[in-house]
Protein backbone atom coordinates (compact mmCIF):
# COMPACT_ATOMS: atom_id res chain seq x y z
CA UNK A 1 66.02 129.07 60.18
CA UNK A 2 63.72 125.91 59.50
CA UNK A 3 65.27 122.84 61.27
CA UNK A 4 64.96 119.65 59.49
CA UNK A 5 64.23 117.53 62.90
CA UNK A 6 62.17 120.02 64.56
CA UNK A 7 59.46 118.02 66.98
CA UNK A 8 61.48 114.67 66.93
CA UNK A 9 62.63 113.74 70.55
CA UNK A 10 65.72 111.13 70.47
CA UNK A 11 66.60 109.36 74.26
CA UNK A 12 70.29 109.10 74.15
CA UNK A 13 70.87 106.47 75.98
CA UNK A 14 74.39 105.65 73.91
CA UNK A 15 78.05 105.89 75.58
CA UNK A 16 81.55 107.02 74.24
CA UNK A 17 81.23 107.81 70.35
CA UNK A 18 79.00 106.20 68.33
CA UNK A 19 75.90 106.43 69.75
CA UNK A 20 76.45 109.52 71.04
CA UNK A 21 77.41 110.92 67.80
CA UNK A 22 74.14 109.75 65.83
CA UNK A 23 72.35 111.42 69.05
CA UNK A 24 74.86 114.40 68.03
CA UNK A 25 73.99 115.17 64.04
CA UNK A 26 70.33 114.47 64.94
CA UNK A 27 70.52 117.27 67.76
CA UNK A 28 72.27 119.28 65.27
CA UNK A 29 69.32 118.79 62.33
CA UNK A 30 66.73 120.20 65.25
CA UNK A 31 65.55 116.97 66.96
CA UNK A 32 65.32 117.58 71.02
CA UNK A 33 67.88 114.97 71.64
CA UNK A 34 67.65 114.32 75.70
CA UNK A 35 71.31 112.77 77.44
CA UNK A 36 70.64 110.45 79.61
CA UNK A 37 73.48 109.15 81.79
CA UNK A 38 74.05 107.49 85.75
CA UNK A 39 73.51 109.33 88.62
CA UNK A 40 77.09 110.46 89.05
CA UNK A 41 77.94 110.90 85.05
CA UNK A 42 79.08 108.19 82.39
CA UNK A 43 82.77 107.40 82.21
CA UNK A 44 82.22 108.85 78.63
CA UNK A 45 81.79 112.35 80.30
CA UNK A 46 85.37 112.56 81.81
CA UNK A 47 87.21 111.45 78.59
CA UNK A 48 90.31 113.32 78.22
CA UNK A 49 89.33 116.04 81.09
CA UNK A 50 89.58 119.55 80.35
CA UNK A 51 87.39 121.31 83.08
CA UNK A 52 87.72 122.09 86.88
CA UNK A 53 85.02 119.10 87.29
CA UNK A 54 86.68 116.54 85.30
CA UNK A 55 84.66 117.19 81.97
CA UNK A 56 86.16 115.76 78.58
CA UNK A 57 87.23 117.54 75.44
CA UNK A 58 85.03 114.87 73.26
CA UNK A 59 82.17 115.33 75.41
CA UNK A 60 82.14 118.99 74.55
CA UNK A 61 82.14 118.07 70.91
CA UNK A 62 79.07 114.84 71.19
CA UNK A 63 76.75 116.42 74.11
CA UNK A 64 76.23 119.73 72.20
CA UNK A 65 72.72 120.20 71.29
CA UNK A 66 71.28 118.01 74.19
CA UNK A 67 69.72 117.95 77.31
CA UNK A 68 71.36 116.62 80.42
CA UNK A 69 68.98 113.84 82.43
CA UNK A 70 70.38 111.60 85.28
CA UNK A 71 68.93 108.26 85.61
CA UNK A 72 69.62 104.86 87.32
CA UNK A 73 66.94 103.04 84.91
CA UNK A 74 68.06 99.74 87.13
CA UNK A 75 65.79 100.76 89.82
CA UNK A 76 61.84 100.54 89.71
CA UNK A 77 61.53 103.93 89.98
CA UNK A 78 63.81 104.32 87.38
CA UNK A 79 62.20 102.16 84.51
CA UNK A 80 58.51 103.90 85.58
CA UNK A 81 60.58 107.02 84.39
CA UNK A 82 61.81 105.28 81.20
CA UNK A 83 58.92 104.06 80.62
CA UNK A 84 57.65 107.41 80.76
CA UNK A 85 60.49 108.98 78.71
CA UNK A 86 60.04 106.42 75.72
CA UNK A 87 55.99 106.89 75.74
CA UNK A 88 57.03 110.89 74.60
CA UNK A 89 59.92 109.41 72.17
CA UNK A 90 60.01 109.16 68.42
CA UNK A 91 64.25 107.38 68.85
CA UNK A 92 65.61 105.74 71.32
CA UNK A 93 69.72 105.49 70.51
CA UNK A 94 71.57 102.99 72.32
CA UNK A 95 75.37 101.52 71.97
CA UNK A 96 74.73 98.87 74.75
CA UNK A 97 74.74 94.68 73.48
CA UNK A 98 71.29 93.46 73.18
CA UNK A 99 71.44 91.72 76.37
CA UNK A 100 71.98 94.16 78.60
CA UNK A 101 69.54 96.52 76.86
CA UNK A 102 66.64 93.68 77.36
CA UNK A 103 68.22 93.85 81.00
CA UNK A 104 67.61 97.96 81.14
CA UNK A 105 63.89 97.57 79.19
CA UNK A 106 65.88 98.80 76.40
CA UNK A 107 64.90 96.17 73.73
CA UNK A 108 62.48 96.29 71.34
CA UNK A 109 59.39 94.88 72.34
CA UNK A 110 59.69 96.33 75.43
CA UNK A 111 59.86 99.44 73.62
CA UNK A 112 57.25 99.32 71.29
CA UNK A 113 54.49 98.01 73.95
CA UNK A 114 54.92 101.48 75.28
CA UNK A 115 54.97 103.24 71.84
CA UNK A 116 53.86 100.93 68.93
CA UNK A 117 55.81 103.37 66.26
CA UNK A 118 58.98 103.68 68.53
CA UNK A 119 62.22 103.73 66.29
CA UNK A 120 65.39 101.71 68.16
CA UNK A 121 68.52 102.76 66.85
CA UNK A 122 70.83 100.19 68.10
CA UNK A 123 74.41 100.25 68.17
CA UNK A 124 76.60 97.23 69.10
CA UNK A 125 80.34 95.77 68.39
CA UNK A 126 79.25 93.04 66.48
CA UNK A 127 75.50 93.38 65.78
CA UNK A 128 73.10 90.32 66.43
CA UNK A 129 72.72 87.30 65.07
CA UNK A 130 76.74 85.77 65.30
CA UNK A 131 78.82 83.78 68.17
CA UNK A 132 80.01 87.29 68.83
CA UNK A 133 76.76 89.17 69.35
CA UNK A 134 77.04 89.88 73.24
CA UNK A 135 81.08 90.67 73.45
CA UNK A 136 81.76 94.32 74.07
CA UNK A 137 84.21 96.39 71.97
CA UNK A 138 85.40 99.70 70.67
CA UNK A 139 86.65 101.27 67.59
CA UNK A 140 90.01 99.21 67.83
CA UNK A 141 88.15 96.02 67.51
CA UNK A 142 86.41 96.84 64.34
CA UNK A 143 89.85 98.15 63.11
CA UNK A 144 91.38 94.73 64.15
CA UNK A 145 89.08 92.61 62.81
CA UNK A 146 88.47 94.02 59.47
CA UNK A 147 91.80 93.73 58.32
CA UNK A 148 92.67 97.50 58.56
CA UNK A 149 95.43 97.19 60.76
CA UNK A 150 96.91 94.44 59.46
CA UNK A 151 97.20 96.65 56.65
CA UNK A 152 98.64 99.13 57.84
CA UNK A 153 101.52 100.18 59.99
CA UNK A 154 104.33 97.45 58.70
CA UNK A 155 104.09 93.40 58.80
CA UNK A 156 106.15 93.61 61.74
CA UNK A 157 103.94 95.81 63.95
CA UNK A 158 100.32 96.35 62.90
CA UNK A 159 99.50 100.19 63.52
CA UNK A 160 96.11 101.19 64.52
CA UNK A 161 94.60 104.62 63.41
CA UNK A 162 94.08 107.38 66.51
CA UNK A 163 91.07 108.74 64.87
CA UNK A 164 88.14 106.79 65.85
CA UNK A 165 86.76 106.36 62.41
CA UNK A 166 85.04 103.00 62.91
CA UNK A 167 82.80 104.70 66.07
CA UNK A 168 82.44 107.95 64.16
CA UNK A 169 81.63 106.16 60.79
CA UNK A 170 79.00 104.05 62.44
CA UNK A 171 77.64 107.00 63.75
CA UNK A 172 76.58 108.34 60.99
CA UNK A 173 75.45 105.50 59.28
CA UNK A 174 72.98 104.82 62.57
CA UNK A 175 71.74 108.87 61.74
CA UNK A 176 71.42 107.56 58.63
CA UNK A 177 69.35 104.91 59.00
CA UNK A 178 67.32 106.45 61.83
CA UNK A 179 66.63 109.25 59.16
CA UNK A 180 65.04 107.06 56.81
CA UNK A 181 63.49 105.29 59.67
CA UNK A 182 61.90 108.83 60.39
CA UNK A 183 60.87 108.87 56.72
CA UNK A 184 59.80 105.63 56.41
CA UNK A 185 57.16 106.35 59.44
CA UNK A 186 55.83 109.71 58.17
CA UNK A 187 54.47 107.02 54.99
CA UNK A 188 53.67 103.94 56.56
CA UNK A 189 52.60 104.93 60.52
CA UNK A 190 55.34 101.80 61.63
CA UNK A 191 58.51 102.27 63.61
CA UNK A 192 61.29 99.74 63.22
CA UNK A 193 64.85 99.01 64.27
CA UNK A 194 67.92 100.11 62.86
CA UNK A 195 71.03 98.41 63.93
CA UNK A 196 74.62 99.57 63.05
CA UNK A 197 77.72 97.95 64.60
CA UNK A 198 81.32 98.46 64.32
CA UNK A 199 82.18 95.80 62.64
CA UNK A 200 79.78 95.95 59.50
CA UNK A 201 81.46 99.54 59.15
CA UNK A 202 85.07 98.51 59.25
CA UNK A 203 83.78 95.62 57.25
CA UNK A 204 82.56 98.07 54.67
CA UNK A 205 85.34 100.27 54.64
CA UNK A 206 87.80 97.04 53.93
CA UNK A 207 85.31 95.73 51.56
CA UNK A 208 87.30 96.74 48.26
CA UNK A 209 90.64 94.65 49.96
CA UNK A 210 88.29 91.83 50.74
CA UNK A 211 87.11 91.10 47.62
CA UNK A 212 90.20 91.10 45.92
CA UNK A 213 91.81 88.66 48.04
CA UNK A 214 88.59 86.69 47.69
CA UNK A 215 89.50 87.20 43.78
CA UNK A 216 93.05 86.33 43.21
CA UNK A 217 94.84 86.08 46.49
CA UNK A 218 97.13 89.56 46.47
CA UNK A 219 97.93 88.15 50.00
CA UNK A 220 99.09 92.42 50.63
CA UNK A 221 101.34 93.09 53.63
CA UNK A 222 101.40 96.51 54.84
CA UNK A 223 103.50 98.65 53.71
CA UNK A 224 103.63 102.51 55.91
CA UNK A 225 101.67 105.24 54.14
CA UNK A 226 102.91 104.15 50.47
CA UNK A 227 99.79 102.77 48.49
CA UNK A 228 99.83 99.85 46.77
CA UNK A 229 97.28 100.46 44.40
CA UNK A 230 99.06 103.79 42.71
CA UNK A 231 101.98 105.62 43.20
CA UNK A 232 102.82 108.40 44.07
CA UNK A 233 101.07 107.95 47.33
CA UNK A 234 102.65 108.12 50.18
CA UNK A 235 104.44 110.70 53.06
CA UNK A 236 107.58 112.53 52.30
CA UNK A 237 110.03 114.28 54.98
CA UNK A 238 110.81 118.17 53.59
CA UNK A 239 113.53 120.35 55.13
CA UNK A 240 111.41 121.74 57.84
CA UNK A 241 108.05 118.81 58.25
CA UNK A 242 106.04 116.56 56.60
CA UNK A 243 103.52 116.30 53.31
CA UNK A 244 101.63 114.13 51.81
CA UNK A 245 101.49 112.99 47.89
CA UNK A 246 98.76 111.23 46.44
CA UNK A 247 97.68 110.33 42.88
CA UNK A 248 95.71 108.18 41.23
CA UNK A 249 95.16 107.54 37.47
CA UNK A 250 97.70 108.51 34.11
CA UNK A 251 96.95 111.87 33.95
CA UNK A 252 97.99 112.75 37.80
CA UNK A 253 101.39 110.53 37.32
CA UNK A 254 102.09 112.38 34.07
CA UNK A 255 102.09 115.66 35.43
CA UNK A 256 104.30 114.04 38.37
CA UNK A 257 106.73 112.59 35.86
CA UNK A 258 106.75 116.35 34.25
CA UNK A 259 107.67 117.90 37.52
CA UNK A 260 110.09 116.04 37.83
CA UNK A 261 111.15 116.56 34.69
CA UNK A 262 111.72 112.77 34.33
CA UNK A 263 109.97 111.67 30.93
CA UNK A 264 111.27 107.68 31.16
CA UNK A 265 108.80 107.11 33.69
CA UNK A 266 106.00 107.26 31.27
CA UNK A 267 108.03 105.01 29.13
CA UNK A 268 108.68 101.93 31.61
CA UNK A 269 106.47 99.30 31.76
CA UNK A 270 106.71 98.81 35.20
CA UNK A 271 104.99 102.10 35.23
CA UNK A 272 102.10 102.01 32.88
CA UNK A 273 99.01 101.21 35.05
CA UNK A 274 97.85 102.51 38.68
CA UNK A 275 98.41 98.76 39.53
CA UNK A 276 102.08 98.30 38.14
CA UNK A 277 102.65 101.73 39.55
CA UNK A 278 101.84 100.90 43.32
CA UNK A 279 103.48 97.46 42.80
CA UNK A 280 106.49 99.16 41.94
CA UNK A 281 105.49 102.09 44.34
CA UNK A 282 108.78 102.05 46.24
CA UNK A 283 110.82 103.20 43.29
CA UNK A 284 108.72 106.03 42.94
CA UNK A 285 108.57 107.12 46.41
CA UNK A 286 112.51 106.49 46.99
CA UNK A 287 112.45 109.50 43.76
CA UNK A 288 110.00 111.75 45.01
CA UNK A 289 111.27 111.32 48.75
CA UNK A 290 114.83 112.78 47.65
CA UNK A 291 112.99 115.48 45.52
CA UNK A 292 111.30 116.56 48.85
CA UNK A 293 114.26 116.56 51.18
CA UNK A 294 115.93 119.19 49.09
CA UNK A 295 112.66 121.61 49.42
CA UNK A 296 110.62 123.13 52.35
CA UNK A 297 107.20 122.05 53.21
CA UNK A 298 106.07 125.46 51.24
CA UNK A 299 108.07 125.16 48.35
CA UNK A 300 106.66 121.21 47.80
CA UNK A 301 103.20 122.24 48.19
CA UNK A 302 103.52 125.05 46.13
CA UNK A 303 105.09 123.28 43.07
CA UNK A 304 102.43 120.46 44.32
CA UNK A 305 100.08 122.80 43.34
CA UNK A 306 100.68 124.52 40.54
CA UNK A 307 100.88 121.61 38.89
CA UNK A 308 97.36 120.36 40.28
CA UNK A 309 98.90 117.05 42.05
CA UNK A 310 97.15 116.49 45.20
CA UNK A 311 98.74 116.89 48.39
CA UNK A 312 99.07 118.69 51.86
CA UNK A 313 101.23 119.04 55.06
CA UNK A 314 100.61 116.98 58.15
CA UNK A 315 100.04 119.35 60.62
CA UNK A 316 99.63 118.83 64.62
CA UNK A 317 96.66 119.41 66.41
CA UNK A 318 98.25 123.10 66.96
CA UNK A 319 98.86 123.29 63.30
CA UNK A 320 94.99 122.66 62.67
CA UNK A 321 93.59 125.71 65.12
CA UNK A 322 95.48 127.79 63.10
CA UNK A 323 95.03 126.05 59.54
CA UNK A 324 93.72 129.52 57.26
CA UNK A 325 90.57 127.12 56.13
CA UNK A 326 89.15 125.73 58.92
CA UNK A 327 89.30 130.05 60.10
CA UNK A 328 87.86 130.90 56.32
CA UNK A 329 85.02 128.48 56.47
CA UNK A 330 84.51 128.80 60.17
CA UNK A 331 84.20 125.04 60.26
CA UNK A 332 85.01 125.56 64.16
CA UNK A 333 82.63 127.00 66.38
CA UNK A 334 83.89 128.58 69.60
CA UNK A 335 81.48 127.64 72.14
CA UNK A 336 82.18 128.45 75.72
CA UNK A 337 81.52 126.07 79.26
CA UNK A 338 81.44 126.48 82.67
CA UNK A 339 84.71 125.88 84.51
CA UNK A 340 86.75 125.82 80.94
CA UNK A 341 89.31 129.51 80.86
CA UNK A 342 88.56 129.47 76.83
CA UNK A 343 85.72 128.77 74.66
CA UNK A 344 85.80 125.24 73.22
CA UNK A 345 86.84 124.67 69.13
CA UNK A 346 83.65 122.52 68.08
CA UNK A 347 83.45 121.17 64.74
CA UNK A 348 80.21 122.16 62.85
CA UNK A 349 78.07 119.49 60.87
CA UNK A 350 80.23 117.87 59.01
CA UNK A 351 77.25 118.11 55.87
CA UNK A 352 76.02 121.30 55.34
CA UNK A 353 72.65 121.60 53.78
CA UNK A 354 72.18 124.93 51.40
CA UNK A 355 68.32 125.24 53.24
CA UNK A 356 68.33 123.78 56.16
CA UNK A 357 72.31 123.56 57.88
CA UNK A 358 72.43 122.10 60.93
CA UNK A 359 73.87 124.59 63.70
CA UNK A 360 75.05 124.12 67.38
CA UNK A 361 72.15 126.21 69.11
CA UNK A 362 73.59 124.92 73.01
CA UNK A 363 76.68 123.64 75.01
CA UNK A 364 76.85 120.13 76.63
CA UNK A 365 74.95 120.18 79.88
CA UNK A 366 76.66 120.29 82.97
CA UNK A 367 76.06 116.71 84.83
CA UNK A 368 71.71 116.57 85.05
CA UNK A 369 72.04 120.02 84.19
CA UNK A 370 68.18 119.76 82.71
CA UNK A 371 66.95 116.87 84.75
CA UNK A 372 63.98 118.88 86.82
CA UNK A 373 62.96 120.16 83.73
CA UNK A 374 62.70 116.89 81.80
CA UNK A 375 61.12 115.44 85.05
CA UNK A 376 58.12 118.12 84.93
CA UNK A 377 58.00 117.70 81.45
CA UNK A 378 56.79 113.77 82.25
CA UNK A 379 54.45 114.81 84.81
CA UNK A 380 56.48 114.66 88.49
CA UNK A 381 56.22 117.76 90.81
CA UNK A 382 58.81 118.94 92.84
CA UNK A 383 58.60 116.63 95.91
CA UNK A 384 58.48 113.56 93.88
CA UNK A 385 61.88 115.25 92.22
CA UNK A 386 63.29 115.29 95.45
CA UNK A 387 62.40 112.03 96.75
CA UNK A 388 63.60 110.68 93.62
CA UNK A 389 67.32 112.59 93.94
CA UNK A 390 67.14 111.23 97.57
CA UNK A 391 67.05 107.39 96.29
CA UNK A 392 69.85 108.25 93.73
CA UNK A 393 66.96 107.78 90.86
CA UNK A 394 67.82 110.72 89.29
């Protein structure tokens, strides 16, 4: 099977989520993505642990497809193998603030003397160029910061989301722009940097609420799960779990009004537009949330869908590895690693190309797993290896 990124070699030099991830769909599209993390493994690797040796459910999911390589790049013998590493590079990924990558000859310019067409993905909390360019962060901050959890949970406590969506979002907007990076060089010989951060992708993702307070001041307070933009959207308690209802636009709240048998509710002004719906969105839900209680989780969603109103149960992480889809569509890959009693779930691309589908061709590496190889690769023989291990370079 033809692999879009075939011959591309990324250095992942990225941490936690999101540079890791971009490092993770560009592994998956064929590039020879190559992990490179301290001498005695990145915090990142023992993340929720699920192995004898301490090694983390979400590492199994953002090391697949790459090459393990230990490295202290602080050390002089360390940046002579960076420097090495990057002159055999096409990306360089790294979720580290633009100081301390200058620090690690990381940066740019330090880059590009070694390879003039070097592409720097660069991943940050705050990107450069603001009073907060250096701070640190995670996903939470971008969340916090955006207005997203002000927005949701209640105005009393502001809730945020467990998903990562921020670090996993920004992740693949960095493969994005690393992509066209790619394509950009293949046209003009020139590499370039892309930058993502967290906070231009929560800023993205709260654009829409932005501008409308910009616009005429909704000054919105969260409100739980209900919408406030249409209705009905929001979670309902059944006699045995949870679903959740969502429409948007007349035709989806006329066939709700006709389950419900209810035709007023296309009569009422306060229920004529998506707008007027979600600011009157309570009403609604209060109606549909006693229509619920009476059923069971399969009789909603059944009535749900035959009359083609969206919706769906919320389901535990049990509920999921055992959800009749994801087993249809094999969307998880059972993939198995040393010291772990049963073959990890992975999560496939989360695109899939008709031609060219990205596939999970190797487990994460065990900690510098592949670091001899990579090191003969750039030239050292086997003594230098050893001296090197013996200095804690590698």
């Amino acid at each position: 099977m033809s692999e879009v990124l075939k011959g591309v070699k990324v250095l992942d030099f990225g941490r936690y989520i999101a540079g890791p991830f971009c490092g993770t769909l560009l592994g998956d599209l064929g590039a020879d993505v190559i992990r490179i993390e301290k001498v005695d493994g990145s915090e990142d690797r023992f993340l929720s642990p699920i192995t004898e040796d301490g090694d983390g459910a979400l590492f199994m999911q953002l090391a697949r497809n790459k090459r393990g390589l230990t490295l202290n790049p602080m050390k002089p013998e360390g940046r002579e193998v960076v420097k090495r590493l990057v002159a055999t590079a096409d990306v360089v990924v790294a979720n580290l603030p633009p100081d301390t990558l200058e620090a690690m000859g990381l940066d740019y310019n330090s880059l590009r003397a070694i390879k003039p067409d070097i592409i720097l993905t660069m991943i940050s909390a705050f990107g450069r160029g603001g009073p907060y360019s250096n701070r640190v962060g995670f996903d939470g901050l971008g969340q916090a910061m955006s207005g997203n959890m002000y927005m949701s949970g209640t105005s009393e406590q502001p809730v945020k989301a467990y998903a990562p969506f921020i670090d996993f979002g920004t992740a693949s907007l960095a493969a994005f722009g690393t992509m066209s990076a790619l394509f950009e060089r293949q046209k003009t010989g020139r590499g370039q940097i892309v930058e993502g951060s967290l906070f231009n992708t929560a800023l993205t993702m709260m654009n829409g609420t932005v501008i409308e307070q910009a616009a005429i001041k909704a000054n919105r307070l969260a409100t739980l799960n209900r919408s406030q933009t249409s209705a009905p959207a929001d979670t309902f308690k059944t006699k045995d779990g949870w679903v959740l209802v969502q429409t948007v636009g007349g035709p989806l709240f006329k066939r709700w009004a006709d389950l419900m048998g209810e035709g007023h509710w296309l009569d009422d002004d306060r229920f004529k537009t998506d707008i007027s719906r979600g600011d009157n969105g309570e009403i609604i839900s209060e109606r549909l949330a006693s229509w619920c209680a009476e059923r069971t989780n399969e009789e909603v969603l059944a009535e749900m869908e035959k009359a083609r109103i969206p919706a769906g149960p919320i389901l535990s992480p049990q509920q999921v590895l055992e959800d009749p889809h994801i087993a249809a569509k094999r969307l998880f890959e059972s993939v198995e690693y040393p010291g772990l009693d049963t073959p990890a779930p992975l999560m496939r691309t989360p695109v899939e190309l008709s031609e060219t589908p990205g596939e999970i061709r190797s487990r994460a590496p065990k900690l510098g797993e592949n670091t001899d190889e990579i090191m003969k690769e750039l030239g050292y023989d086997q003594n230098q290896i050893i001296d090197l291990r013996n200095k804690r370079v590698i």
